[in-house]
Protein backbone atom coordinates (compact mmCIF):
# COMPACT_ATOMS: atom_id res chain seq x y z
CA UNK A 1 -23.19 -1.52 -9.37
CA UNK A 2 -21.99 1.94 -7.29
CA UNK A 3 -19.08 3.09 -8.81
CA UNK A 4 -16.89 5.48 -6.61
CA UNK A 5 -16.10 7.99 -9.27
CA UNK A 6 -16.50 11.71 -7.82
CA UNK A 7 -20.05 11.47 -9.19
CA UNK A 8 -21.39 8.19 -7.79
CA UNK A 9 -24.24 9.32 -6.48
CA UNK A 10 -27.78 9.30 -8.04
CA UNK A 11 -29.68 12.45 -9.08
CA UNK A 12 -32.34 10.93 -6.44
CA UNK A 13 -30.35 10.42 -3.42
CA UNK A 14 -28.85 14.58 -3.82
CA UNK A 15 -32.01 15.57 -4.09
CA UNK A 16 -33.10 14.49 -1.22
CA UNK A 17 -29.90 15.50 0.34
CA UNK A 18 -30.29 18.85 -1.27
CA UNK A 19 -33.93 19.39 -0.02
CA UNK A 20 -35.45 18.05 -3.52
CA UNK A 21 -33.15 20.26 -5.69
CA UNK A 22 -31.39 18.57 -8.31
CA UNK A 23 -27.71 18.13 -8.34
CA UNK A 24 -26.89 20.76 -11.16
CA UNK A 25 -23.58 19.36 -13.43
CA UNK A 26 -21.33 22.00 -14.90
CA UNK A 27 -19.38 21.40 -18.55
CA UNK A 28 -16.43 20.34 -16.94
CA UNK A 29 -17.96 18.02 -14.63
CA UNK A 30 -20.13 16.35 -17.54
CA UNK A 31 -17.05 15.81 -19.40
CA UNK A 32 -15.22 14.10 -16.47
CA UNK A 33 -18.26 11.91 -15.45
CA UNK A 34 -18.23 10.90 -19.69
CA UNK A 35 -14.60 10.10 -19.49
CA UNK A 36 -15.24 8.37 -15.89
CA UNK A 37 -17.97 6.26 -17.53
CA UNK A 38 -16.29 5.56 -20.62
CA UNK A 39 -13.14 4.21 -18.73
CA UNK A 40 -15.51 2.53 -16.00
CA UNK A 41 -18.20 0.58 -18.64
CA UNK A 42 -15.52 -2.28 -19.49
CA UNK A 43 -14.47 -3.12 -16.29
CA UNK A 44 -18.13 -3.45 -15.13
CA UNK A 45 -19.05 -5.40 -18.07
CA UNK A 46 -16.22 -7.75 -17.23
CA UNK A 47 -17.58 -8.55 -13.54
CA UNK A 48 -21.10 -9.16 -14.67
CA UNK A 49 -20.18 -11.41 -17.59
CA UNK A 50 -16.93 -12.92 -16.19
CA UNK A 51 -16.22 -12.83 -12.54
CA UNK A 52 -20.09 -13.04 -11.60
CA UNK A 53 -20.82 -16.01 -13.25
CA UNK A 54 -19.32 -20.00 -13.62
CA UNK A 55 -16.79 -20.69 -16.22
CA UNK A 56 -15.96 -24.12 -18.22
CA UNK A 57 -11.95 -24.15 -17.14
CA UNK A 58 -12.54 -22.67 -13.89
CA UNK A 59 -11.75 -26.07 -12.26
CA UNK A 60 -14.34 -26.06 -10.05
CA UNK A 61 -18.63 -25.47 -9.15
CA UNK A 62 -19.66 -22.31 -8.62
CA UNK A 63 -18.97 -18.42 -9.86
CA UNK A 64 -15.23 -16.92 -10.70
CA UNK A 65 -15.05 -15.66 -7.90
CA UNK A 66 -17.98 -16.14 -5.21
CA UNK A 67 -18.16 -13.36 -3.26
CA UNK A 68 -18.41 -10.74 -5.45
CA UNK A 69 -22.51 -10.90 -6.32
CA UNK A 70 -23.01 -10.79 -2.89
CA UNK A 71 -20.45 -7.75 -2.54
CA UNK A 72 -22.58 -6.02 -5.27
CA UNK A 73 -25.70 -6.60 -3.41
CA UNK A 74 -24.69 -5.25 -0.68
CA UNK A 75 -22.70 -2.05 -2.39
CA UNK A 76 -19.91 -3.06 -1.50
CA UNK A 77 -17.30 -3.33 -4.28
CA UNK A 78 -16.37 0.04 -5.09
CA UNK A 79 -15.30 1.27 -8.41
CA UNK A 80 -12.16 3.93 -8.50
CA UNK A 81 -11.23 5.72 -11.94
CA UNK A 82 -7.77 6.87 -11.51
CA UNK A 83 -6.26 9.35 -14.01
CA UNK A 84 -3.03 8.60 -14.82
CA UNK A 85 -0.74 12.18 -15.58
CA UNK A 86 3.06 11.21 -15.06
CA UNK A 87 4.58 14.88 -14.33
CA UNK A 88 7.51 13.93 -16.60
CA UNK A 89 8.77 17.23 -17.42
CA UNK A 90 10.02 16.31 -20.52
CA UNK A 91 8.69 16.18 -24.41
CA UNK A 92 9.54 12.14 -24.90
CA UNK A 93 6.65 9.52 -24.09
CA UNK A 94 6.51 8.82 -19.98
CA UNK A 95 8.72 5.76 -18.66
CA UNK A 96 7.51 3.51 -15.97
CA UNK A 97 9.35 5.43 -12.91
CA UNK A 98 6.90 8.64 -14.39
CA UNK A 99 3.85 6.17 -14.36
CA UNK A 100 4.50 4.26 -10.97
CA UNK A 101 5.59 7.65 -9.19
CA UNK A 102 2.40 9.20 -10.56
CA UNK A 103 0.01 6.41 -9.42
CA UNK A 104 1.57 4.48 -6.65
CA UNK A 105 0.72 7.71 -3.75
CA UNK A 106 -3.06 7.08 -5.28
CA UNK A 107 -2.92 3.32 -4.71
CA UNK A 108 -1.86 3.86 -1.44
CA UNK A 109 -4.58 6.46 -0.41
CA UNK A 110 -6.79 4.11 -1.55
CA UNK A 111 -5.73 1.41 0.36
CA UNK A 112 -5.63 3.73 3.93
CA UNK A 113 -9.17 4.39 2.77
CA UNK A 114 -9.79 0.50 2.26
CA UNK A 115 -8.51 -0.35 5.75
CA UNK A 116 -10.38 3.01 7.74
CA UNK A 117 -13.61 1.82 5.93
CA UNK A 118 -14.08 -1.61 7.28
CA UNK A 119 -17.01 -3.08 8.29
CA UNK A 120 -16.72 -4.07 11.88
CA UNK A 121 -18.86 -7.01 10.58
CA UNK A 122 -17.21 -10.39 10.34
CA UNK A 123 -20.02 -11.30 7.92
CA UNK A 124 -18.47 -8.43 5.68
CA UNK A 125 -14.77 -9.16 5.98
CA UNK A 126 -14.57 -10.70 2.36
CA UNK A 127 -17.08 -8.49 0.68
CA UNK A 128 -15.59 -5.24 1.04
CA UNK A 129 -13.09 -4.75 -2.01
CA UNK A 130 -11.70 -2.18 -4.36
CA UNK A 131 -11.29 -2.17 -8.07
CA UNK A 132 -9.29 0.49 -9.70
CA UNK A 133 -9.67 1.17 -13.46
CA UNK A 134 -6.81 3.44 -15.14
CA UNK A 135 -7.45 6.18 -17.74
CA UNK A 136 -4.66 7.23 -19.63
CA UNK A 137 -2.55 4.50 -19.73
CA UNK A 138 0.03 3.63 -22.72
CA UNK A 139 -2.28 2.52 -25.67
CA UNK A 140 0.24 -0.19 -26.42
CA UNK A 141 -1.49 -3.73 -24.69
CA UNK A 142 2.26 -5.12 -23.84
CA UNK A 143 3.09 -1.66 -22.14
CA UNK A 144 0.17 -0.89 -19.94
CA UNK A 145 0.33 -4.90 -19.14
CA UNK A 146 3.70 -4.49 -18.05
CA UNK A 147 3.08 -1.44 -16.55
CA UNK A 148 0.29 -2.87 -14.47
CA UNK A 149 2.35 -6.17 -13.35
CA UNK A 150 5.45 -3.39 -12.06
CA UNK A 151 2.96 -1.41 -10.05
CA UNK A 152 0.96 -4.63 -8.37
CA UNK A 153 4.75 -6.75 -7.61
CA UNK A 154 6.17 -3.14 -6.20
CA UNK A 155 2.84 -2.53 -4.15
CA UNK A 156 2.39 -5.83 -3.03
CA UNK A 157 4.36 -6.03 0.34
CA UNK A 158 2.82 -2.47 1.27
CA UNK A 159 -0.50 -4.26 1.23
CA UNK A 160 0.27 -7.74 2.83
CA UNK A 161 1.31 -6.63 5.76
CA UNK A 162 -1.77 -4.61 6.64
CA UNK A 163 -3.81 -8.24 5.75
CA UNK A 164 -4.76 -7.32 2.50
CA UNK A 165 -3.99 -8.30 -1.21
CA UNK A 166 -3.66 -5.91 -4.55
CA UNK A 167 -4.48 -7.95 -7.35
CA UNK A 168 -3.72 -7.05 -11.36
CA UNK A 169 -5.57 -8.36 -13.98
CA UNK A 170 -5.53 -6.71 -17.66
CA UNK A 171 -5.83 -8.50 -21.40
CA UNK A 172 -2.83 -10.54 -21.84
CA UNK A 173 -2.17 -12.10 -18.75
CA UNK A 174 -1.28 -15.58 -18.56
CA UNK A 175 -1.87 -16.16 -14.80
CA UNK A 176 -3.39 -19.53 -14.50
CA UNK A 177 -5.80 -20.80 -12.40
CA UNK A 178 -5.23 -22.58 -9.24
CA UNK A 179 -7.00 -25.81 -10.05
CA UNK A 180 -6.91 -25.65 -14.10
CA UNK A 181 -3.46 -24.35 -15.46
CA UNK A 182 -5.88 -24.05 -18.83
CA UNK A 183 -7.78 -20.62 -17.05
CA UNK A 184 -6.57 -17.78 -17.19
CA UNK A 185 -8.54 -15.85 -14.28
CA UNK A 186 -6.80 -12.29 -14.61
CA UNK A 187 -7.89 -11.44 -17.80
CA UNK A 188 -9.53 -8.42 -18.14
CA UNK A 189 -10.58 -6.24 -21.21
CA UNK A 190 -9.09 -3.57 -19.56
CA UNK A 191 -5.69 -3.17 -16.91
CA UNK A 192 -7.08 -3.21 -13.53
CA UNK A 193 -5.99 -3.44 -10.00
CA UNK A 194 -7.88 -5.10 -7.23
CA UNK A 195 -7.79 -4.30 -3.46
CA UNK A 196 -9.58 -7.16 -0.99
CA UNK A 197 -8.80 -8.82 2.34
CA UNK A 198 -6.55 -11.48 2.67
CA UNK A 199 -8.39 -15.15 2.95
CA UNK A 200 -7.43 -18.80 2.62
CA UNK A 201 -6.59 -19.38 -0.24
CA UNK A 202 -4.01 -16.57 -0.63
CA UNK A 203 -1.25 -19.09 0.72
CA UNK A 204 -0.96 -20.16 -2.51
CA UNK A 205 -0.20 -16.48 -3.65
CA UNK A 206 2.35 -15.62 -0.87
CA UNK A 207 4.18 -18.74 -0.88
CA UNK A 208 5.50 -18.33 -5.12
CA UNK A 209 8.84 -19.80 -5.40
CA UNK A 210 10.48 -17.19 -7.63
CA UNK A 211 9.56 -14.90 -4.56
CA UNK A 212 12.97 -13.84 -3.06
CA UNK A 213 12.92 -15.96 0.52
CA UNK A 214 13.21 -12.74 2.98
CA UNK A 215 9.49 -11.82 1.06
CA UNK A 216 8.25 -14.97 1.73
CA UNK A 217 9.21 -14.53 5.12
CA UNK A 218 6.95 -11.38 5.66
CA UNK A 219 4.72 -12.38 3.65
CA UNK A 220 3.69 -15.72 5.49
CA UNK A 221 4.55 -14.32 8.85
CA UNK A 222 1.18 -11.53 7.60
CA UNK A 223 -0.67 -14.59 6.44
CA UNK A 224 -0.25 -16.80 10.21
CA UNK A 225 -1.14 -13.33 12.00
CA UNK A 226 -4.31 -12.22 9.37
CA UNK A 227 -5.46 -15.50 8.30
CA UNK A 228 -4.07 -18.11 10.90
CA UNK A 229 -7.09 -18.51 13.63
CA UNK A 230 -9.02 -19.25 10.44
CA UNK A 231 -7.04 -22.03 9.41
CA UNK A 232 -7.91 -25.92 10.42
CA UNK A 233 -4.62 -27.73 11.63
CA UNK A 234 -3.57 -29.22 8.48
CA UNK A 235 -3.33 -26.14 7.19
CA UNK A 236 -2.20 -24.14 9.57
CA UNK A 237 0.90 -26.86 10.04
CA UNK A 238 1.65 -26.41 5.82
CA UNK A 239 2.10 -23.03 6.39
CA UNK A 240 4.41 -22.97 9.84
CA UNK A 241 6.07 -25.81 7.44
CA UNK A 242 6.68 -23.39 4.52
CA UNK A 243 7.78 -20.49 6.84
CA UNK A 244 10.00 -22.24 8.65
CA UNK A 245 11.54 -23.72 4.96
CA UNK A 246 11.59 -19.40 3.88
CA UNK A 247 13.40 -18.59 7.00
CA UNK A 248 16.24 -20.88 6.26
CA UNK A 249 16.60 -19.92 3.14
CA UNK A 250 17.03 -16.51 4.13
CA UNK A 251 19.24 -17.34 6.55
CA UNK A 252 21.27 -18.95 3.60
CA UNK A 253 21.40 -16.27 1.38
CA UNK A 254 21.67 -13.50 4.31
């Protein structure tokens, strides 16, 4: 797996960009590539033992999530360590405003770099994908979780309407799966966010009834003008079904 640290590449590949000379490493830069590592070695664990391979509850033949061995054939999940330093200003332990305003211009970089990096490739499309591990989050499991839900809800919208979908995942999440309500697909030994395109299946996703109806509006209105040429006429005519429902109900509560 290529992680997309500041160090990602191998000693080989700079020395031959370096005509043979070795990439020298200074203190500092060892320490940050340990730290990198160290906050990186969970999360990869996770997608070779979990979301590479097929699961009893998953509902369904066939890997957690298909694409990704193929995506890490072909380099093309990318691994992001973000450090997280609220600027807080103050003594007292950071609140979620510190953490969110600290991290959310990140997230966002990384999702202009997501969308200028795109394979022209159709073949591609679903293979390209981001996954952001966190150092420095609260130590406290029910904090960081919480922490991690805030950041993807807030985020989402910002992402759907460029075609794409931020995913969360971290330890105690009790997201079920969408043909076994007995899975729990977004746990994670460790908080993560995801970045990917937008496919299929993601109706299910943008069309959550708690959603506030003016969301599902956008939201579905993204999905018809990402997703909808892929869509058979069944489907596509559930969809213009459910938008049409989210746009009265808007209307209703306008």
């Amino acid at each position: 797996m290529t992680s997309s640290c500041p160090y990602s590449k191998s000693l080989s590949a700079d020395a031959a960009d370096a005509g043979s000379i070795p990439r020298p490493y200074s203190a500092s830069q060892l320490k940050d590539l340990k730290r990198d590592l160290e906050a990186l070695a969970p999360a990869m664990a996770w997608v070779d033992d979990f979301v590479t391979r097929s699961h009893a509850y998953l509902g369904r033949p066939g890997m957690v999530c298909p694409y990704v061995p193929e995506a890490l054939r072909r380099d093309m999940l990318s691994f992001f360590v973000l450090p997280v330093e609220p600027a807080t200003g103050r003594e007292q332990e950071p609140n979620y405003d510190d953490y969110i305003a600290a991290l959310e211009p990140l997230i966002l970089r990384l999702r202009d770099r997501f969308v200028a990096t795109q394979s022209t490739d159709p073949r591609f499309k679903l293979l390209h994908s981001y996954l952001m591990v966190f150092r420095g989050l609260p130590s406290d499991a029910d904090r960081a979780a919480l922490l991690i839900e805030t950041m993807q809800k807030g985020l989402k919208p910002k992402f759907v309407e460029l075609g794409l979908m931020i995913g969360e995942f971290h330890p105690i999440s009790n997201a079920i799966g969408l043909r076994n309500p007995d899975f729990r697909p977004l746990r994670s030994p460790v908080p993560l966010l995801s970045i990917r395109n937008m496919v299929e299946v993601d109706f299910a996703f943008l069309n959550r009834a708690y959603d506030p109806a003016p969301l599902r509006v956008r939201f579905l209105r993204s999905y018809l003008h990402y997703v909808g040429h892929e869509l058979g006429h069944l489907s596509r005519s559930k969809v213009e079904a459910a938008l049409q429902q989210a746009e009265e109900e808007a209307l209703q509560t306008a």
